[in-house]
Protein backbone atom coordinates (compact mmCIF):
# COMPACT_ATOMS: atom_id res chain seq x y z
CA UNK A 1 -57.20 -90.40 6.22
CA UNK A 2 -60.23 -90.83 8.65
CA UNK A 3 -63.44 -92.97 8.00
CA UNK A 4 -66.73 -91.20 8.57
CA UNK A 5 -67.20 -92.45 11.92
CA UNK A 6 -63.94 -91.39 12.93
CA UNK A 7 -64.58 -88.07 11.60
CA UNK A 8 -67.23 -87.34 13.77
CA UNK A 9 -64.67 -87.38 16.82
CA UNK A 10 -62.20 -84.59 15.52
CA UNK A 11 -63.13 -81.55 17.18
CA UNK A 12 -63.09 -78.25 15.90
CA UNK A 13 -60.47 -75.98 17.57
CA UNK A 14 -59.89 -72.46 18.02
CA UNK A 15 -56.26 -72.05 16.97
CA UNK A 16 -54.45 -69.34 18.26
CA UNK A 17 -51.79 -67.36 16.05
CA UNK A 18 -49.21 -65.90 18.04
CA UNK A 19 -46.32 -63.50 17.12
CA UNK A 20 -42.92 -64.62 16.82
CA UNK A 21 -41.46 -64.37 20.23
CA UNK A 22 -37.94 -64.04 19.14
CA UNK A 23 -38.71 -61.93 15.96
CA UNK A 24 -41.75 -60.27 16.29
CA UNK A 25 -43.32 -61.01 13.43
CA UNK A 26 -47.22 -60.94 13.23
CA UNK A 27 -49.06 -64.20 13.77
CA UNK A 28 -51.75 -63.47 11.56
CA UNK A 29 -55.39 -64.20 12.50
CA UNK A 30 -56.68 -67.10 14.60
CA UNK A 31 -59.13 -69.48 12.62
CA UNK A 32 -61.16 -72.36 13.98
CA UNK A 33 -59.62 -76.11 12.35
CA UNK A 34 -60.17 -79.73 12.45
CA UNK A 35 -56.52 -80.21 11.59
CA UNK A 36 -53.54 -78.16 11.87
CA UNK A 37 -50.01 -77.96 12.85
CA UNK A 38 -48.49 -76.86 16.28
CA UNK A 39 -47.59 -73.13 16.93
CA UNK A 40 -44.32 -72.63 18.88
CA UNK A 41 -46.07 -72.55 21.55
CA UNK A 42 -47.57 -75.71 21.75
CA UNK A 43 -44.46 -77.31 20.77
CA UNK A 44 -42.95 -76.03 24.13
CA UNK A 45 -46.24 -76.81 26.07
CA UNK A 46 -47.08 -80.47 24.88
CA UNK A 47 -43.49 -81.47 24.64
CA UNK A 48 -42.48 -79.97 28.06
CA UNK A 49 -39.14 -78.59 26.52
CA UNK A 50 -37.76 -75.10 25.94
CA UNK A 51 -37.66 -74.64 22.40
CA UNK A 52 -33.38 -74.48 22.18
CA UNK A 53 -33.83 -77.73 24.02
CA UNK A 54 -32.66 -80.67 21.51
CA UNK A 55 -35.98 -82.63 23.19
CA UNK A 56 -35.88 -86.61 21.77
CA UNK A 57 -39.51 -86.72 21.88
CA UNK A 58 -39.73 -83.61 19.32
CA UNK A 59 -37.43 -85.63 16.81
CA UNK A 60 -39.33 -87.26 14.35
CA UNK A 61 -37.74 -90.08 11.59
CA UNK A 62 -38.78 -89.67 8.21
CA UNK A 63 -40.54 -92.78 6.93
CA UNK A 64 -39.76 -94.16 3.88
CA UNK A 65 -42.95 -92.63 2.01
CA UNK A 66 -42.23 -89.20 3.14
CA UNK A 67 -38.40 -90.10 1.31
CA UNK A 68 -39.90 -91.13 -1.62
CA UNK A 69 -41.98 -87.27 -1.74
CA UNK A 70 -38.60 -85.85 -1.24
CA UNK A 71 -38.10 -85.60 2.17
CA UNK A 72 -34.85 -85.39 3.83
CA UNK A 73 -33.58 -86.93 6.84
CA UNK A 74 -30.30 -86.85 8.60
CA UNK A 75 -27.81 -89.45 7.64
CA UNK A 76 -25.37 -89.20 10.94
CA UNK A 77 -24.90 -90.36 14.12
CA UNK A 78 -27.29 -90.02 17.20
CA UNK A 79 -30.01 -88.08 14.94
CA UNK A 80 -29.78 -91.07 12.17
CA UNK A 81 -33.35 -90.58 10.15
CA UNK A 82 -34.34 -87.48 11.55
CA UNK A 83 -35.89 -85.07 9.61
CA UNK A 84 -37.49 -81.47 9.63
CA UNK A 85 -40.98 -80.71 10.78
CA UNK A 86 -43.24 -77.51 10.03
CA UNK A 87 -44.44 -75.07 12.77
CA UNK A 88 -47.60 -72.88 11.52
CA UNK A 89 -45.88 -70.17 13.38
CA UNK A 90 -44.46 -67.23 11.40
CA UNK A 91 -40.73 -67.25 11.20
CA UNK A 92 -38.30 -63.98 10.94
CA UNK A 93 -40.63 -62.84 8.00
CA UNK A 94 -43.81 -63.61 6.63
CA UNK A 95 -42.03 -66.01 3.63
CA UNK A 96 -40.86 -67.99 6.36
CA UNK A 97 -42.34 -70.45 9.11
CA UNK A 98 -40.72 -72.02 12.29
CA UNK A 99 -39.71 -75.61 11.91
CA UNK A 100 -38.27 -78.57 14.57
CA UNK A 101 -34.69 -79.51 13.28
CA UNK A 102 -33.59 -82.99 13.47
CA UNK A 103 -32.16 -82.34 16.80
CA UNK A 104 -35.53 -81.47 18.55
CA UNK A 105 -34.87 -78.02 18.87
CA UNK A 106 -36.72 -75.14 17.26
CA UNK A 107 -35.64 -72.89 14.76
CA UNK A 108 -37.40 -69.59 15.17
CA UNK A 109 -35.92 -67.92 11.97
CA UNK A 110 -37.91 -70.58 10.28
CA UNK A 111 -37.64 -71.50 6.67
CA UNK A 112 -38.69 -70.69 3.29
CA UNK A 113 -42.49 -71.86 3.24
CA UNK A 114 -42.07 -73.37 -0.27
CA UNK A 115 -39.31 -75.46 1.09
CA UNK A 116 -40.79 -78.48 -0.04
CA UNK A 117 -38.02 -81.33 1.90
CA UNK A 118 -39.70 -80.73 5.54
CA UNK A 119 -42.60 -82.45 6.70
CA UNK A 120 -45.72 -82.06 8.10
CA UNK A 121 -46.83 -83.64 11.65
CA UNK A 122 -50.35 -82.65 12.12
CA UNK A 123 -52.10 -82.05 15.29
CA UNK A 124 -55.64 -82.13 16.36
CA UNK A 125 -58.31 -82.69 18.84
CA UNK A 126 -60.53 -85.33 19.64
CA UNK A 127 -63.71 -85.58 21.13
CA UNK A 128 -64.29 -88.01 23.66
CA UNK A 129 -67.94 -89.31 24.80
């Protein structure tokens, strides 16, 4: 998705695995990425919400491409479009990872990881000159 010049920009990160803070569960072992997804966390931190908190800005529509990979989105009310994003946190067991609902909030029990109707909302770093 990024051009070689681009490339050159994304900065290698030292991601942190934490434990489950509700469940315990074992983060597993940090790693160093270009690209990754936001731990629990970070999903408190950089959207300045407590994690029952049904935040607006941790909502995220479902685009029409994401539909078309099977994707599902809410089809009600105030969270019209809204769909389910992936944590790379560790959920109540090691089958399962935390997720944002379509409300904003976070689910700490987490889902199935072969769940294959959430979405992905990548994070990363860039390196400015």
């Amino acid at each position: 998705a990024f051009n070689s010049n681009e490339q050159k920009y994304i900065a290698e990160t030292y991601v942190v695995n934490e434990d489950n803070p509700e469940y315990g569960t074992d983060g597993g072992n940090d790693t160093y990425d270009k690209i990754f997804l936001l731990s629990i966390e970070e999903a408190t931190k950089y959207f300045n919400s407590a994690p029952n908190t049904k935040d607006s800005a941790r909502r995220v529509q479902i685009t029409e491409y994401a539909k078309a990979q099977g994707a599902v989105c809410w089809d009600d009310d105030e969270y019209y479009d809204n769909g389910f994003w992936w944590l790379r946190s560790i959920g109540n067991n090691n089958y399962r990872a935390v997720n944002v609902s379509f409300t904003g909030s976070i689910d700490f029990l987490g889902c199935v990881v072969d769940f294959g109707t959430y979405v992905v909302r990548p994070a990363l770093w860039i390196e400015v000159e």
